[in-house]
Protein backbone atom coordinates (compact mmCIF):
# COMPACT_ATOMS: atom_id res chain seq x y z
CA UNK A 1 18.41 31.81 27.56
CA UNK A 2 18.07 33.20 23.86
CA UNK A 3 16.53 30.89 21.29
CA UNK A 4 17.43 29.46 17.84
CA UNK A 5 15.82 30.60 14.51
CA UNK A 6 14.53 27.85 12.94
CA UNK A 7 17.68 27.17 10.61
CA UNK A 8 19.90 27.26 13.50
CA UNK A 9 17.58 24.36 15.20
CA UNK A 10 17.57 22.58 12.19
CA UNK A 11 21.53 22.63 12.18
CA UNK A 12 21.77 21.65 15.90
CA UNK A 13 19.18 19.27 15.53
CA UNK A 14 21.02 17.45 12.51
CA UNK A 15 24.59 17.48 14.65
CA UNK A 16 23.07 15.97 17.84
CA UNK A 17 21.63 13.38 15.45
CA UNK A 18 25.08 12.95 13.34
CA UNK A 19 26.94 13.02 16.50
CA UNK A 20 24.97 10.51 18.12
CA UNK A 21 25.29 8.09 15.76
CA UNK A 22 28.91 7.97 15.35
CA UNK A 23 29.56 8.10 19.22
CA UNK A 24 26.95 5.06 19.62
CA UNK A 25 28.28 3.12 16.26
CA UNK A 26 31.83 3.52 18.36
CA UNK A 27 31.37 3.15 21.97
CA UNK A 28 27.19 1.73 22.78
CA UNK A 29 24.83 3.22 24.86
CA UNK A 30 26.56 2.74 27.91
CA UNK A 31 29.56 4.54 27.26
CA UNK A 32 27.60 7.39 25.48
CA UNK A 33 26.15 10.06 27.39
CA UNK A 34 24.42 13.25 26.88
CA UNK A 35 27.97 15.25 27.55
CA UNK A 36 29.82 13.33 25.12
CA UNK A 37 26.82 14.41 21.90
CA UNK A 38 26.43 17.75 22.98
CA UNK A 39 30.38 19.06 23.52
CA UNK A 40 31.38 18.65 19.95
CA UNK A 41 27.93 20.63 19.18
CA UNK A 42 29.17 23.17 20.82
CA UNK A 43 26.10 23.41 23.24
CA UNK A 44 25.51 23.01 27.14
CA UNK A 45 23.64 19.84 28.14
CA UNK A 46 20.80 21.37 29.11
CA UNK A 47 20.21 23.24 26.01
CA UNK A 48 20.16 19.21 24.72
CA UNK A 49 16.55 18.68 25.95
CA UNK A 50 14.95 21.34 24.06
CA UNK A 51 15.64 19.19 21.33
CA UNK A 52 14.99 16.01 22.61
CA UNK A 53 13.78 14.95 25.74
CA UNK A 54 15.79 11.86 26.53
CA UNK A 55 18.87 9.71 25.26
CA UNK A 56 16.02 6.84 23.94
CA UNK A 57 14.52 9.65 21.81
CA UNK A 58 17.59 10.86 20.38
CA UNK A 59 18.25 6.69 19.22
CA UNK A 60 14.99 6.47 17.96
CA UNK A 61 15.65 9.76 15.51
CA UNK A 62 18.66 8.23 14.71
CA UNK A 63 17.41 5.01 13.63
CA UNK A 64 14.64 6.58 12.03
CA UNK A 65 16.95 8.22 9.32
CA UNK A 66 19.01 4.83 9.21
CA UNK A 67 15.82 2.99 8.15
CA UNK A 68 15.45 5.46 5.56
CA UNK A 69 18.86 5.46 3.96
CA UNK A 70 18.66 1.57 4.01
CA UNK A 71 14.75 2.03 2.38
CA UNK A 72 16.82 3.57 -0.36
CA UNK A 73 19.14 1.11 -0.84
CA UNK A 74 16.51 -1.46 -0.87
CA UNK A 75 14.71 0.06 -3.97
CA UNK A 76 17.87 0.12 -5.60
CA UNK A 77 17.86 -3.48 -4.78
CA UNK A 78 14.65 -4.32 -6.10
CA UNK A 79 14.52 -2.16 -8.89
CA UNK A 80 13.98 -4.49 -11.80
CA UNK A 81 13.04 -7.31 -9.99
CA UNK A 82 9.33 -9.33 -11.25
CA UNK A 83 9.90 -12.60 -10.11
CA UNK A 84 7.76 -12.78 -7.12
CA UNK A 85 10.25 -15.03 -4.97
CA UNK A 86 13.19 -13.59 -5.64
CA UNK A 87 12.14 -9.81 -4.90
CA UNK A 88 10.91 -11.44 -1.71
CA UNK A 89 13.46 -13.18 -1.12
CA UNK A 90 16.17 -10.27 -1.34
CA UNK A 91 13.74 -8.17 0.43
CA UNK A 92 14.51 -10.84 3.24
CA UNK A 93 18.49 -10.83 2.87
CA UNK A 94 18.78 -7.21 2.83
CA UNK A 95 16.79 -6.72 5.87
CA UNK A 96 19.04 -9.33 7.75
CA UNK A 97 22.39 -7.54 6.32
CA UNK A 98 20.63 -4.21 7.68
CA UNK A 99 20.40 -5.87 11.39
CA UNK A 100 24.09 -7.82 11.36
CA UNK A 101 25.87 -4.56 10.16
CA UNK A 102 24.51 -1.97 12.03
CA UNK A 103 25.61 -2.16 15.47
CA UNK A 104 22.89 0.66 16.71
CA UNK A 105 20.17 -2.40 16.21
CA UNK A 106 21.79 -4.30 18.95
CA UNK A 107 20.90 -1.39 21.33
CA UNK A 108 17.39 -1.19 19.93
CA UNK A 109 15.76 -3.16 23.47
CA UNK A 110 17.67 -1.20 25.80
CA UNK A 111 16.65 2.49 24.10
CA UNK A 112 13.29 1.79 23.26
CA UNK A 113 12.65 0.72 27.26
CA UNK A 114 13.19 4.48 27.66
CA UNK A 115 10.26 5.57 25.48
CA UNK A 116 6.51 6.08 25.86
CA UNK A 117 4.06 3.73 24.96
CA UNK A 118 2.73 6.44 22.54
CA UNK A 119 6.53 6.83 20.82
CA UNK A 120 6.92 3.01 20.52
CA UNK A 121 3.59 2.41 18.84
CA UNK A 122 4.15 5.72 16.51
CA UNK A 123 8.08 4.08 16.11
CA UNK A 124 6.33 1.01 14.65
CA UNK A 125 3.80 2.51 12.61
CA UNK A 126 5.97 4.48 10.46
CA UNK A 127 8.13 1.47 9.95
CA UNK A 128 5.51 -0.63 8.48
CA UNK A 129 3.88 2.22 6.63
CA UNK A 130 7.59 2.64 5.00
CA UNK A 131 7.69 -1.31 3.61
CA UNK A 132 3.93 -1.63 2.92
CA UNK A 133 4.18 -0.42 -0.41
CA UNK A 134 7.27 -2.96 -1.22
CA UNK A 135 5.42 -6.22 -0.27
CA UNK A 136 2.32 -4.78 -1.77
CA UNK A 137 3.95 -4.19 -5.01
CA UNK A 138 5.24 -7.67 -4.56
CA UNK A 139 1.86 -9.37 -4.16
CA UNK A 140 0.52 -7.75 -7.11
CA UNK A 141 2.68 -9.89 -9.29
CA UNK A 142 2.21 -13.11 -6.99
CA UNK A 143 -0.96 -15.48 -7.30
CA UNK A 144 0.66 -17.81 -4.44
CA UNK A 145 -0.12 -17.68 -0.53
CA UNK A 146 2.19 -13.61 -0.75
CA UNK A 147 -1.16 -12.09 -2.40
CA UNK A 148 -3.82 -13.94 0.26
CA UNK A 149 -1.86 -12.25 3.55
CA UNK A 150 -2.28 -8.76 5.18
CA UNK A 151 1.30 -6.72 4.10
CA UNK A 152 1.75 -6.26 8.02
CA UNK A 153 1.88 -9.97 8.62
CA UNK A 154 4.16 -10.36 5.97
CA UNK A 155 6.32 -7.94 7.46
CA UNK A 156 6.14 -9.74 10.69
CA UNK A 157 7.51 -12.72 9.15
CA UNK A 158 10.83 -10.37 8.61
CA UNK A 159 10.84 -9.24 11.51
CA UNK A 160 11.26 -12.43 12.93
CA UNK A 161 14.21 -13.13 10.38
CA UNK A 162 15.60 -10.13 12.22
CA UNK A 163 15.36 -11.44 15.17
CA UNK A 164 17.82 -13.69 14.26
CA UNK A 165 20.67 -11.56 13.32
CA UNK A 166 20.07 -9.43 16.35
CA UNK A 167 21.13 -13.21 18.69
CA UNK A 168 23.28 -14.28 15.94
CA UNK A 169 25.95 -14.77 18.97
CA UNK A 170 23.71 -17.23 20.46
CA UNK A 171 23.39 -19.46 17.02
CA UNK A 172 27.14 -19.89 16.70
CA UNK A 173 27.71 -20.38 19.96
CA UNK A 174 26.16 -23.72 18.71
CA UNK A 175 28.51 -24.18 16.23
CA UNK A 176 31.08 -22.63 13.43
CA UNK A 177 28.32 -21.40 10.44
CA UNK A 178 25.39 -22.74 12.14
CA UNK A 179 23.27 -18.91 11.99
CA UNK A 180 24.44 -18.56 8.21
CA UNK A 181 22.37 -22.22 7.76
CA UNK A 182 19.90 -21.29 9.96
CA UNK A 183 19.35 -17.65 8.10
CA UNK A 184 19.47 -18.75 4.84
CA UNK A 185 17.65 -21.72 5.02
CA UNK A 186 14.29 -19.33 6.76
CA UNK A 187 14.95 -17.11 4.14
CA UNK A 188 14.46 -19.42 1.02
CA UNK A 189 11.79 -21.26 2.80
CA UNK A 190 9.69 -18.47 3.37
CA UNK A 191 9.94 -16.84 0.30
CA UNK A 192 9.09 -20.39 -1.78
CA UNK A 193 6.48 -21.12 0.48
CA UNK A 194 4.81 -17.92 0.20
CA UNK A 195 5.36 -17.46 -3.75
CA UNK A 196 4.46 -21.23 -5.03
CA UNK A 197 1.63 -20.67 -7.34
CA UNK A 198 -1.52 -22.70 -6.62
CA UNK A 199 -2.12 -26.34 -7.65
CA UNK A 200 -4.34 -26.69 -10.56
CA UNK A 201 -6.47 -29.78 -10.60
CA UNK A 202 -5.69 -32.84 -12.06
């Protein structure tokens, strides 16, 4: 079996990834298998797992370089921003959008069962070392409850406003609009409650 020079990995590497995330974007996990990435590659499916060792591992690359294209967008978004609550509070919305219009988040639960402990944990850690510096910059123009919390429970908070667009089927199963209230109304909340500056005394 020859090898690859290090540019030809590279290449392969990238097309797995591209290929991946089309085929899952169209068809989900279940109808995706390791055949269906590697053919239009151009390599055998064995040669796949000297690139990655699992299906779950190729996901997680893939939503590794979604997170970053949507980090971009997100300084874009914020660019400009000083208000404390609203930079916050977009932070928030665009997060949600990120979850309802990327269909690869629904499968999130079902690929990450297929990794290590190890890969989860590592999974998470670059996440939250990725927003850290947003909410940080954020609390550093807040004097309200924002500046008194640890960044990573702040960015637990949005992960549980994720959680909602990821069971947003669920929430208007209740009725017509009822997730948009539900979303919305967390979102504003949150970002009021931890932005309102301190009482001074009477």
């Amino acid at each position: 079996m020859r090898g690859f020079s290090d540019d030809e990995r590279d290449r392969i590497r990238d097309e797995l990834v591209e290929t991946g995330r089309e085929l899952l974007r169209l068809y989900g996990p279940r109808k995706t298998n390791v055949d269906d990435v590697t053919e239009p590659v151009g390599i055998a499916k064995s040669t796949f797992y000297r690139f990655f060792d699992s299906k779950s591992e190729l996901y997680a690359e893939i939503i590794e370089r979604e997170s970053e294209e949507f980090l971009e967008e997100l300084e874009g978004e914020l660019e400009g921003v000083d208000e404390p609550r609203e930079g916050l509070e977009r932070l928030f919305r665009c997060y949600v959008e990120f979850a309802e219009q990327n269909p690869l988040i629904q499968y999130r639960e079902e690929f990450l069962n297929g990794l290590s402990q190890e890969q989860m944990e590592e999974i998470g850690q670059k996440k939250m070392d990725d927003y850290v510096p947003i909410v940080e910059s954020l609390q550093e123009r807040s004097d309200g409850p924002l500046a008194e919390h640890d960044p990573i429970t702040v960015l637990g908070v949005m992960g549980t406003i994720g959680y909602l667009a990821i069971h947003r089927e669920e929430f208007d199963n209740y009725r017509e609009g009822y997730y948009d209230d539900v979303v919305d109304l967390a979102i504003t909340s949150l970002a009021r409650g931890l932005t309102v500056p301190p009482r001074t005394p009477a």
